[in-house]
N, C-alpha and C. Protein backbone atom coordinates (compact mmCIF):
# COMPACT_ATOMS: atom_id res chain seq x y z
N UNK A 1 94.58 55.74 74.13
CA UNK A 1 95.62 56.15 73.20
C UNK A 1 95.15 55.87 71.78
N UNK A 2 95.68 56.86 71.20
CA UNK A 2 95.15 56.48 69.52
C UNK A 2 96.24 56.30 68.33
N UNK A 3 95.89 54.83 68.45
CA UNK A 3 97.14 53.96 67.72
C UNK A 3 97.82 55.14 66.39
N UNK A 4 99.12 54.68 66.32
CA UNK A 4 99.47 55.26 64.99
C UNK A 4 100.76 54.37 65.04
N UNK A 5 101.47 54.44 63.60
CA UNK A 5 102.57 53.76 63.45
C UNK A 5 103.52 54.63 64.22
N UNK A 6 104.41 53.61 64.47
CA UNK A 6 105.83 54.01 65.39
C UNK A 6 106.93 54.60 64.36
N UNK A 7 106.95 55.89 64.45
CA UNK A 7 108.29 56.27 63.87
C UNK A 7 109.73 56.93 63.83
N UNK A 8 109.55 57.23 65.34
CA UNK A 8 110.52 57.68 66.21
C UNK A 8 110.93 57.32 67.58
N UNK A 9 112.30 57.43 67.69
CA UNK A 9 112.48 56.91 68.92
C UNK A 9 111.01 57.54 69.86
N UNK A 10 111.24 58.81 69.84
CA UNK A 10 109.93 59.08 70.69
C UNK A 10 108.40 58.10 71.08
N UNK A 11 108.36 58.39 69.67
CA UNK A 11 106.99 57.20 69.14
C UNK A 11 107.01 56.19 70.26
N UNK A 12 108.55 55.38 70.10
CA UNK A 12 108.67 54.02 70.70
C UNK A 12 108.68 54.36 71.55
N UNK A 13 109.25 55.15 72.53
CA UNK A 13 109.25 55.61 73.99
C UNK A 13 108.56 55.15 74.53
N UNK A 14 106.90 56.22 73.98
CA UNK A 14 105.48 56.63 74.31
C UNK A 14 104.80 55.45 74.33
N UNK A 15 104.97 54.28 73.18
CA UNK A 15 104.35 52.95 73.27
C UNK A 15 104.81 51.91 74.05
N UNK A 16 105.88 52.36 74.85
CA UNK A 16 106.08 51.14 75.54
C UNK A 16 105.52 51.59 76.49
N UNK A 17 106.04 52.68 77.32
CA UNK A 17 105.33 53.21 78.64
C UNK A 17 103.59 52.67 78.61
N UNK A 18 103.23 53.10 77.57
CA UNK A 18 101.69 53.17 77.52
C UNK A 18 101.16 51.11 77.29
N UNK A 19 102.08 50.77 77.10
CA UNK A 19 101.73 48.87 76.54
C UNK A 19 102.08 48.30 78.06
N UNK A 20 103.22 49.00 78.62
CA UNK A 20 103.27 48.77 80.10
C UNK A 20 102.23 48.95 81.51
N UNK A 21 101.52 50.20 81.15
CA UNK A 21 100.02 50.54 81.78
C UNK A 21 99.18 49.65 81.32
N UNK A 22 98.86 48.98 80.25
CA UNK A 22 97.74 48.23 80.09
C UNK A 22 97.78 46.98 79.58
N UNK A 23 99.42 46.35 79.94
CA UNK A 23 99.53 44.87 79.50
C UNK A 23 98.71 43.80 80.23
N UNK A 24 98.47 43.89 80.77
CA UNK A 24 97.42 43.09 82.11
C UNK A 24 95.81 43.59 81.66
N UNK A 25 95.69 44.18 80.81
CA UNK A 25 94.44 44.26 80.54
C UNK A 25 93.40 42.54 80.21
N UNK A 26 92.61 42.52 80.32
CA UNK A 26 91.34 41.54 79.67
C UNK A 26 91.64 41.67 78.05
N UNK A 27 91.80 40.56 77.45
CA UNK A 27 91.79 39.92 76.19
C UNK A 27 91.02 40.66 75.41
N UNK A 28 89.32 40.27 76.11
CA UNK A 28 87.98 40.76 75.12
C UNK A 28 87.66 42.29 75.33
N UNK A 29 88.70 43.12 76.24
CA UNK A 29 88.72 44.27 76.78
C UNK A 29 89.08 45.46 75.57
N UNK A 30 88.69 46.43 75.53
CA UNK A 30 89.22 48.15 74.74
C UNK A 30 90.81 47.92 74.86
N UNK A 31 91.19 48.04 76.30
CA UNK A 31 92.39 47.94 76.76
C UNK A 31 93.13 47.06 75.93
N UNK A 32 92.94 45.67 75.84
CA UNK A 32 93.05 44.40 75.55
C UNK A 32 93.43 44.69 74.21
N UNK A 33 92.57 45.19 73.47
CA UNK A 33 92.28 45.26 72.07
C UNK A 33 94.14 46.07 71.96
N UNK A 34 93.89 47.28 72.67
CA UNK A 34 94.65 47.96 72.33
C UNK A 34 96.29 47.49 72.75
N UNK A 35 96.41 46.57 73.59
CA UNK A 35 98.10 45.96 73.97
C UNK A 35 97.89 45.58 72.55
N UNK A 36 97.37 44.92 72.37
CA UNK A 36 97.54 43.61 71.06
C UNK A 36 97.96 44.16 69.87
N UNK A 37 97.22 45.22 69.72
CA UNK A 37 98.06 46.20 68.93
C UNK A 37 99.19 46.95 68.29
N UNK A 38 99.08 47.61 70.06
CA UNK A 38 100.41 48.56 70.30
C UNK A 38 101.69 47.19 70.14
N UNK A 39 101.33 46.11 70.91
CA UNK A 39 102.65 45.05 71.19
C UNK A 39 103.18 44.67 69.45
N UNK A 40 101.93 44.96 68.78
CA UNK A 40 102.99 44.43 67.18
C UNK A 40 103.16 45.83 66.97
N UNK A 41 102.47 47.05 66.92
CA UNK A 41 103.23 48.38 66.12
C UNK A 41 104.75 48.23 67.05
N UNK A 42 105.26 47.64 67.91
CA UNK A 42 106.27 48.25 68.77
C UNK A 42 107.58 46.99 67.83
N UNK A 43 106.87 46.17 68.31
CA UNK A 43 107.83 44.46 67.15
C UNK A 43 107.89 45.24 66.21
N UNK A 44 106.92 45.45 65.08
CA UNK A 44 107.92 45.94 63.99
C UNK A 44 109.08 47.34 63.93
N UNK A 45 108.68 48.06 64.65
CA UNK A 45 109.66 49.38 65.23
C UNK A 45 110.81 48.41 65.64
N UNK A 46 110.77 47.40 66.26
CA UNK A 46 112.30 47.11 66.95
C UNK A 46 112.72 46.00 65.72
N UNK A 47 112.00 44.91 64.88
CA UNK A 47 112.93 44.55 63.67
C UNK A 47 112.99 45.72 62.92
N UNK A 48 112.46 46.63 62.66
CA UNK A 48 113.71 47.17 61.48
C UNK A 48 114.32 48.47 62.32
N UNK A 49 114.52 48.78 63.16
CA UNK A 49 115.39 49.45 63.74
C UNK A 49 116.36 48.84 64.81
N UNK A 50 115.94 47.70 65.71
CA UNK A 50 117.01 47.22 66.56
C UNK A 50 116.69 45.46 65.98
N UNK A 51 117.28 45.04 64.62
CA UNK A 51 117.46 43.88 63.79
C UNK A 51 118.43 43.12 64.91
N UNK A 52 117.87 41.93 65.28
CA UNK A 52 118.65 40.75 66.02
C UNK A 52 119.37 39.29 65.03
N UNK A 53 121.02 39.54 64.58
CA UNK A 53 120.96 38.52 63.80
C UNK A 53 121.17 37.17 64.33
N UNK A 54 120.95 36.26 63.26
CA UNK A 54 121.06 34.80 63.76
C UNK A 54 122.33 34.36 64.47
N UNK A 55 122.85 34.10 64.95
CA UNK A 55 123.77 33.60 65.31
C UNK A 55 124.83 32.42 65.22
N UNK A 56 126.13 32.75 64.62
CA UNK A 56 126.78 31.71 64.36
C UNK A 56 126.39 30.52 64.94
N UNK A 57 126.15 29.40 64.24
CA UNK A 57 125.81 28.27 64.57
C UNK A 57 126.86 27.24 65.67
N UNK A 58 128.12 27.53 65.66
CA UNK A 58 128.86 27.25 66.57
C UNK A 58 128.78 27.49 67.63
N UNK A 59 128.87 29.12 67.53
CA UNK A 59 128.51 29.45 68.88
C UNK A 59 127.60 29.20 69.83
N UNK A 60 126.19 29.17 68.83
CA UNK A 60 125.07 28.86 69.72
C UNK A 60 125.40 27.77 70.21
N UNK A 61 125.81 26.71 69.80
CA UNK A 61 125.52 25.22 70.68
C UNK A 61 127.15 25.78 71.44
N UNK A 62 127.80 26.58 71.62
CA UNK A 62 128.89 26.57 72.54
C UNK A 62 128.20 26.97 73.94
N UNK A 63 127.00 28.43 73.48
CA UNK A 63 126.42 29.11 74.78
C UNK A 63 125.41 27.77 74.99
N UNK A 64 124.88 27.23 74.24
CA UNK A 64 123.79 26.34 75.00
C UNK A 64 124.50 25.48 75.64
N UNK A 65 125.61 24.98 75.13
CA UNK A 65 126.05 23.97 76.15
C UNK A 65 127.08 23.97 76.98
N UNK A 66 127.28 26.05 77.29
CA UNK A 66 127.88 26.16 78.61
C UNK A 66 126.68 26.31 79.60
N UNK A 67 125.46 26.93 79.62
CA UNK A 67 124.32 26.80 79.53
C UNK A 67 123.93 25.53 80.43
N UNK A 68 124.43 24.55 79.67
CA UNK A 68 123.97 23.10 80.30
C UNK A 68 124.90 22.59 81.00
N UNK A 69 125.53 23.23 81.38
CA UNK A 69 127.35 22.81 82.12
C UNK A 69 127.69 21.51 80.88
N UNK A 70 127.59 21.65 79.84
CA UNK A 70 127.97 20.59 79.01
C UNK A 70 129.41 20.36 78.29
N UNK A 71 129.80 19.35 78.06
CA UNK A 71 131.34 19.24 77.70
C UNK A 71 131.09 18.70 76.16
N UNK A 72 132.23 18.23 75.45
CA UNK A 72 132.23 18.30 74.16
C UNK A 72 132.06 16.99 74.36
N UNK A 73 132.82 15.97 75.16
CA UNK A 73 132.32 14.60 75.51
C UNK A 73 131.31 14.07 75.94
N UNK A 74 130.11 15.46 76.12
CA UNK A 74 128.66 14.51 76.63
C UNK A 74 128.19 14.42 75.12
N UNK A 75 128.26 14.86 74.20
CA UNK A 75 127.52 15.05 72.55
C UNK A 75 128.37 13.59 71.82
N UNK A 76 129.20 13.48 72.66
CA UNK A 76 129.17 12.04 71.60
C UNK A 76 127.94 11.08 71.13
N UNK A 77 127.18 10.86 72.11
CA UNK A 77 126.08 10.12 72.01
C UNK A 77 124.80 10.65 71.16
N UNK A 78 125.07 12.33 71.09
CA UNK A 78 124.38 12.83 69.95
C UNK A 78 124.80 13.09 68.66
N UNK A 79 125.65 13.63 68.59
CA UNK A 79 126.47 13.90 67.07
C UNK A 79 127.34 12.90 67.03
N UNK A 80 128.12 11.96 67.38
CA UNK A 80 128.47 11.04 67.18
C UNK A 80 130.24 11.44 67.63
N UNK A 81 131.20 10.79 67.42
CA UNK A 81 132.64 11.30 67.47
C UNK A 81 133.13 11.22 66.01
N UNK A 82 134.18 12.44 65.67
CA UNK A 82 134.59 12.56 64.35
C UNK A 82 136.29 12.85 64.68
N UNK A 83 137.12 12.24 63.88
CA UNK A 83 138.93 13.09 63.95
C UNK A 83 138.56 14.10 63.62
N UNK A 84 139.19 14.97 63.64
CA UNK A 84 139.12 16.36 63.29
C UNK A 84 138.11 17.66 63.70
N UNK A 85 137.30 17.06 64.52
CA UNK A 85 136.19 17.89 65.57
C UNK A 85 136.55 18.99 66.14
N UNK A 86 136.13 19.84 65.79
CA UNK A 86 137.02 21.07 66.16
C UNK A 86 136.84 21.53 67.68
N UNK A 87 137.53 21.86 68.59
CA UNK A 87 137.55 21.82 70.25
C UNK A 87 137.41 23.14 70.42
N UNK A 88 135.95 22.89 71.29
CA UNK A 88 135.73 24.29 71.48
C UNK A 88 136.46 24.63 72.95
């Protein structure tokens, strides 16, 4: 395949199918050369077209610590206990 930037959905289509045939390639390999490639032209196609934002900071430690079967009473020993702690 002969690299070019990704600029259409198409584009992206064609590079994944084709990064999927030769992800298992050898490192020091043509092949090789060429995942390594294609795998960043495809990353930047998906940040600026499918942008992942950060995530409320609440939330995250809500999913991590349903995640961990965790309760708001196991974090005492980490964040400490406060009045006014808001209950998730």
């Amino acid at each position: 395949m002969d690299l070019k930037s990704i600029k259409t959905e198409n584009d992206y289509e064609k590079a994944l199918k084709r990064l999927e045939l030769i992800f298992e390639a050898a490192l020091e390999s043509k092949e090789g050369d060429e995942a390594e490639n294609l795998s960043m032209l495809i990353d930047n196609y998906e940040n600026m077209h499918y942008p992942i934002e950060a995530p409320d900071p609440i939330e995250a430690i809500k999913i991590r610590m349903e995640e961990l079967n965790l309760k708001q009473k196991d974090l005492i020993g980490v964040i400490g206990k406060k009045a006014g702690f808001p209950k998730f």
